[in-house]
N, C-alpha and C. Protein backbone atom coordinates (compact mmCIF):
# COMPACT_ATOMS: atom_id res chain seq x y z
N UNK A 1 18.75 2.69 -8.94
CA UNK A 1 17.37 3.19 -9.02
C UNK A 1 16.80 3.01 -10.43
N UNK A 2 17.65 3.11 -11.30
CA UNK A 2 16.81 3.22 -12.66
C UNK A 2 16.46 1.75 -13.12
N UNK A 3 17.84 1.41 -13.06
CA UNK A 3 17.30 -0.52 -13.11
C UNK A 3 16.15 -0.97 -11.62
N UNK A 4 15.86 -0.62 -10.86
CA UNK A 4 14.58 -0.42 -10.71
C UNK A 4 13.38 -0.05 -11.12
N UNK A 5 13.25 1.06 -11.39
CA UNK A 5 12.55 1.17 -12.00
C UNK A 5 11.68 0.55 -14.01
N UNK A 6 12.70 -0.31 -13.89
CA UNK A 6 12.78 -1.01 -15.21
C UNK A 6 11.77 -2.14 -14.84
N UNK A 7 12.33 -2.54 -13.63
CA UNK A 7 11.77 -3.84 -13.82
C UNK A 7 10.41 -3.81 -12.12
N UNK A 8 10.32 -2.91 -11.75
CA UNK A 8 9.07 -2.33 -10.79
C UNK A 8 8.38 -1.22 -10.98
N UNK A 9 7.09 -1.33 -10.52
CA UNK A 9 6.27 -0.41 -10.92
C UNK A 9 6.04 0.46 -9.11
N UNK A 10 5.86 1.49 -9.47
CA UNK A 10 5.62 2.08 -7.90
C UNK A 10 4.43 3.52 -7.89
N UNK A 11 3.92 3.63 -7.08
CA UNK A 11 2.36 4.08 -6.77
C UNK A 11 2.48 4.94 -5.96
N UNK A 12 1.53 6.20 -5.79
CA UNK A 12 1.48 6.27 -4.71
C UNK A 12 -0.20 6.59 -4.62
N UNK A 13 -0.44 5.97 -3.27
CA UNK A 13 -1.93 5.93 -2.77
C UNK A 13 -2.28 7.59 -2.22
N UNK A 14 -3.39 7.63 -2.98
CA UNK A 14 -4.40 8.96 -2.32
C UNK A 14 -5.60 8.50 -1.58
N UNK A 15 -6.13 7.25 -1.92
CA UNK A 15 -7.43 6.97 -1.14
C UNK A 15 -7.83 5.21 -1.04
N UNK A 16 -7.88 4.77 -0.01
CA UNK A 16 -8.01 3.75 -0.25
C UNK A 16 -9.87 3.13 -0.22
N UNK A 17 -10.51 2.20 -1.17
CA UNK A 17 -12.03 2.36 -0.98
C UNK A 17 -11.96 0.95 -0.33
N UNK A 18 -11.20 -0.14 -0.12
CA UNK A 18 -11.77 -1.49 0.32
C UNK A 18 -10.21 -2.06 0.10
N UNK A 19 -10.02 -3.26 1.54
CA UNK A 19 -9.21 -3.84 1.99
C UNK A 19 -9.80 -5.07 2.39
N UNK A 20 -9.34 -6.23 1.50
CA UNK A 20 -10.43 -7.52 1.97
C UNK A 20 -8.77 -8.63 2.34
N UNK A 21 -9.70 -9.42 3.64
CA UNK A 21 -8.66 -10.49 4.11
C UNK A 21 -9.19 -12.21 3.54
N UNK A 22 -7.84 -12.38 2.85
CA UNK A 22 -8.61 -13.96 2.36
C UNK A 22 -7.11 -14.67 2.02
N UNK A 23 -7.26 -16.54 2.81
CA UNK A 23 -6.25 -16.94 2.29
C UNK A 23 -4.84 -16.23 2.13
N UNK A 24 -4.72 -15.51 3.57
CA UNK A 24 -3.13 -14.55 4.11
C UNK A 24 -2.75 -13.64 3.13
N UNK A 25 -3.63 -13.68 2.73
CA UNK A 25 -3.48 -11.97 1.03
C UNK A 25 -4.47 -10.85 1.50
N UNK A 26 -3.92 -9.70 1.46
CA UNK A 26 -4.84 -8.39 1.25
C UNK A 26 -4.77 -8.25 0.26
N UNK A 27 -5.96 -7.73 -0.42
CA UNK A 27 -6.51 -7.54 -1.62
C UNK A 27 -7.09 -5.87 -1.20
N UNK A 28 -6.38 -4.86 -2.30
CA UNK A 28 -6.35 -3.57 -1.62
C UNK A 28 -7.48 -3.32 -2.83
N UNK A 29 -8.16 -2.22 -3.19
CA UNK A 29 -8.48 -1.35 -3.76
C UNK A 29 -8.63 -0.20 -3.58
N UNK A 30 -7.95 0.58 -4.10
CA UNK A 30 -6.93 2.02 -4.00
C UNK A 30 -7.11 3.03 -5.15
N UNK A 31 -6.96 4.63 -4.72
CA UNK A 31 -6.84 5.24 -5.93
C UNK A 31 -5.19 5.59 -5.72
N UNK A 32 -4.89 5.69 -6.83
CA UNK A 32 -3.33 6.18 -7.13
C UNK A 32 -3.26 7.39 -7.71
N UNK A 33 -1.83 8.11 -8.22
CA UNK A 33 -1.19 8.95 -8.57
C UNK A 33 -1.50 8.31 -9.99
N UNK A 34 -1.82 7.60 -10.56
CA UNK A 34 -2.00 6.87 -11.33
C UNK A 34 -3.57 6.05 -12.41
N UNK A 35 -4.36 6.46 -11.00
CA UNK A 35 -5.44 6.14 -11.24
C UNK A 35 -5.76 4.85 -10.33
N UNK A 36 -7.29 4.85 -10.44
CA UNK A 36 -8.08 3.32 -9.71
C UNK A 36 -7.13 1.87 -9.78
N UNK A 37 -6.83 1.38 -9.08
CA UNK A 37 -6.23 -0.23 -9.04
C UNK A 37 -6.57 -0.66 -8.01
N UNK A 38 -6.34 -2.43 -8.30
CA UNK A 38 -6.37 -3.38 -6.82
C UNK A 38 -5.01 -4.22 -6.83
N UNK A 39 -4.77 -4.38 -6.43
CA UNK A 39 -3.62 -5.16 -6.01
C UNK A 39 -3.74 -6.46 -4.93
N UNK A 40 -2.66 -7.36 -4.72
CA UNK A 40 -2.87 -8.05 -3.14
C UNK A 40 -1.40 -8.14 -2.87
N UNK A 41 -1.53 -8.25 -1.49
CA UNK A 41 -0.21 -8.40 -0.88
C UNK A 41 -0.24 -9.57 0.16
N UNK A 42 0.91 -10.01 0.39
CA UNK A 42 1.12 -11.21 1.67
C UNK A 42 1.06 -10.52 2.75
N UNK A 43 0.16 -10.89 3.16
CA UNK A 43 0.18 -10.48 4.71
C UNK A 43 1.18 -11.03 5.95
N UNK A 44 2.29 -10.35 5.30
CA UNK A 44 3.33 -10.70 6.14
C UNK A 44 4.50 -8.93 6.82
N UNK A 45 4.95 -9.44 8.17
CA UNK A 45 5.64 -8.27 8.30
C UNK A 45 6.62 -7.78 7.26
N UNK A 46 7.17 -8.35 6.19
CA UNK A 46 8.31 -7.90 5.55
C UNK A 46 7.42 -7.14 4.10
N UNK A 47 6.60 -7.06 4.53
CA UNK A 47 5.39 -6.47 2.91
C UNK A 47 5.48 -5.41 3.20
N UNK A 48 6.06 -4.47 4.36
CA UNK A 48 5.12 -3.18 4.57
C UNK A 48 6.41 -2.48 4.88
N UNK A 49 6.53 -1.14 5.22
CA UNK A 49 8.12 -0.59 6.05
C UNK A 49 7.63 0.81 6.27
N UNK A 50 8.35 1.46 6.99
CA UNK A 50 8.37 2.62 7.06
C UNK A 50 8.74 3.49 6.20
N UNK A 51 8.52 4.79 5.88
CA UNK A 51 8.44 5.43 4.72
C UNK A 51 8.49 7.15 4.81
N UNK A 52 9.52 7.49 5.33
CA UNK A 52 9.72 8.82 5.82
C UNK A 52 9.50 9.00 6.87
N UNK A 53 8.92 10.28 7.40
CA UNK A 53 8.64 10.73 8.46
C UNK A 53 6.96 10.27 9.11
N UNK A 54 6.13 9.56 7.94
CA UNK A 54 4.53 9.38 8.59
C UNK A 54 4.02 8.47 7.75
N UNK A 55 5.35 7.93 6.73
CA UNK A 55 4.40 7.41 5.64
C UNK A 55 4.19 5.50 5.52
N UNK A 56 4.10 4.98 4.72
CA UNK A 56 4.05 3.36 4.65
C UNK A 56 4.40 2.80 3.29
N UNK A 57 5.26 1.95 3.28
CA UNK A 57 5.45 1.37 1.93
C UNK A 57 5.00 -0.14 2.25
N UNK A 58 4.35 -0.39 0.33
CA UNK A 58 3.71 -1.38 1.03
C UNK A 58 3.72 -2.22 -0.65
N UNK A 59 4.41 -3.27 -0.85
CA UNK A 59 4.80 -4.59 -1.41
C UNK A 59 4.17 -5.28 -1.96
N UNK A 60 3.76 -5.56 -3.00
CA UNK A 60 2.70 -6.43 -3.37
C UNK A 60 3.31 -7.76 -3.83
N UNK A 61 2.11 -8.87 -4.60
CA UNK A 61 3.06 -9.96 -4.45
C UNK A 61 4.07 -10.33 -5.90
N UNK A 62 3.73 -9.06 -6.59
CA UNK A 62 4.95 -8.78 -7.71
C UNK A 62 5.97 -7.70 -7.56
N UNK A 63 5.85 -7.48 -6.19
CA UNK A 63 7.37 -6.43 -5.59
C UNK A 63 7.17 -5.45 -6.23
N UNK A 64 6.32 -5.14 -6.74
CA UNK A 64 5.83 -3.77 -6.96
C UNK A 64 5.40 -2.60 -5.62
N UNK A 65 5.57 -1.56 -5.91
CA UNK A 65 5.76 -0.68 -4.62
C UNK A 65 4.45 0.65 -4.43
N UNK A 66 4.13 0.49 -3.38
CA UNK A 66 2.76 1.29 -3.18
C UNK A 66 3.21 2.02 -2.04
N UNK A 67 3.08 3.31 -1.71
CA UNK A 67 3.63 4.79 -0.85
C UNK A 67 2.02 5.29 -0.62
N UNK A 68 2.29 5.39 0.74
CA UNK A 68 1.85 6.29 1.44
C UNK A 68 2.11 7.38 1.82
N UNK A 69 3.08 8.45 0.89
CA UNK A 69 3.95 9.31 1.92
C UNK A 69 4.00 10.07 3.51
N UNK A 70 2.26 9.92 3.53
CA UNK A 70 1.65 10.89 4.74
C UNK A 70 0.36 10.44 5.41
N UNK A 71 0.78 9.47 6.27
CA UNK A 71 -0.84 8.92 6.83
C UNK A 71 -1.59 9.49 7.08
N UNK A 72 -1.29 10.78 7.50
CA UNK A 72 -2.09 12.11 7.83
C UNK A 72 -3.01 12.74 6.77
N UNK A 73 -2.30 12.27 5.73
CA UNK A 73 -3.46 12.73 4.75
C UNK A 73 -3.76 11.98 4.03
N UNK A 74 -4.20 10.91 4.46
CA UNK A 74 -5.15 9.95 4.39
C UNK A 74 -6.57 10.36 5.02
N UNK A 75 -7.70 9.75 4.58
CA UNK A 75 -9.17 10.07 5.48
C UNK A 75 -8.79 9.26 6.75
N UNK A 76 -9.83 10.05 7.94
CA UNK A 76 -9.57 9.02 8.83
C UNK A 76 -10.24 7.77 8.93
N UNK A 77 -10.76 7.57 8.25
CA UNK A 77 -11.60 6.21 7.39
C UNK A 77 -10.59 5.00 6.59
N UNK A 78 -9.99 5.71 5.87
CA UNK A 78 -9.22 4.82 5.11
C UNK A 78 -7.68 4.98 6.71
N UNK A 79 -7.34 5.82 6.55
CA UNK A 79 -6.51 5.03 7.90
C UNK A 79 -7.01 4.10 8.39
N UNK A 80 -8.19 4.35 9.27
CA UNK A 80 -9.17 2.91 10.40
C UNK A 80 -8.60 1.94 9.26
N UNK A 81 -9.30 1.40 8.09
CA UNK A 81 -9.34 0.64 7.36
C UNK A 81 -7.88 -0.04 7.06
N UNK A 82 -6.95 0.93 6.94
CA UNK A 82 -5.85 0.34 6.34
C UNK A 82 -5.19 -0.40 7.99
N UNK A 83 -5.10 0.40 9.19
CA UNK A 83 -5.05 -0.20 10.24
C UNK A 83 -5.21 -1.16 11.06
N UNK A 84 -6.27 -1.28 10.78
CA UNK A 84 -7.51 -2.98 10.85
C UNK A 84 -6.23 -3.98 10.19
N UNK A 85 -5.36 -3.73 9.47
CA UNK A 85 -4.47 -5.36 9.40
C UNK A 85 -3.17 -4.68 9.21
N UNK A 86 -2.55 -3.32 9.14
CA UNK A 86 -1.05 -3.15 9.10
C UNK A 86 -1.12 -2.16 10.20
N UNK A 87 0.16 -2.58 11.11
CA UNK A 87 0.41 -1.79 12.32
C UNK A 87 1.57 -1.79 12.65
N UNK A 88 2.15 -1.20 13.44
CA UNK A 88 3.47 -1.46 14.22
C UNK A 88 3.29 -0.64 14.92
């Protein structure tokens, strides 16, 4: 874990404002534990995983790590939104 954390950075999302699809990349813009960022990710099944009991982890394309712990407390807005392209 710690040599992880050395060489990855990891997030966790409180709100997401915009999710754009272009050229098989999501391009997120998100608030964090951390503050405002955007990121993009491959829009591929191995980008995303399960994450406790409700939550989503989600990969960007520098393997950097973004948590959802609780979809539930997410808006139900930014759920719709984040839904619209990650599902299982």
């Amino acid at each position: 874990r710690a040599s992880l954390d050395q060489h990855y950075f990891e997030f966790r999302i409180t709100q997401i404002y915009r999710i754009d699809w272009k050229f098989n990349l999501l391009f997120f813009d998100v608030e964090t534990d951390q503050g405002r960022t955007e990121f993009e990710m491959c829009w591929q099944v191995d980008r995303t995983q399960h994450y406790g009991e409700n939550g989503m982890l989600l990969v960007d394309v520098f393997d950097n790590r973004y948590m959802i712990p609780d979809m539930d407390q997410l808006s139900r807005g930014d759920r719709k939104q984040l839904t619209r392209y990650i599902y299982w």
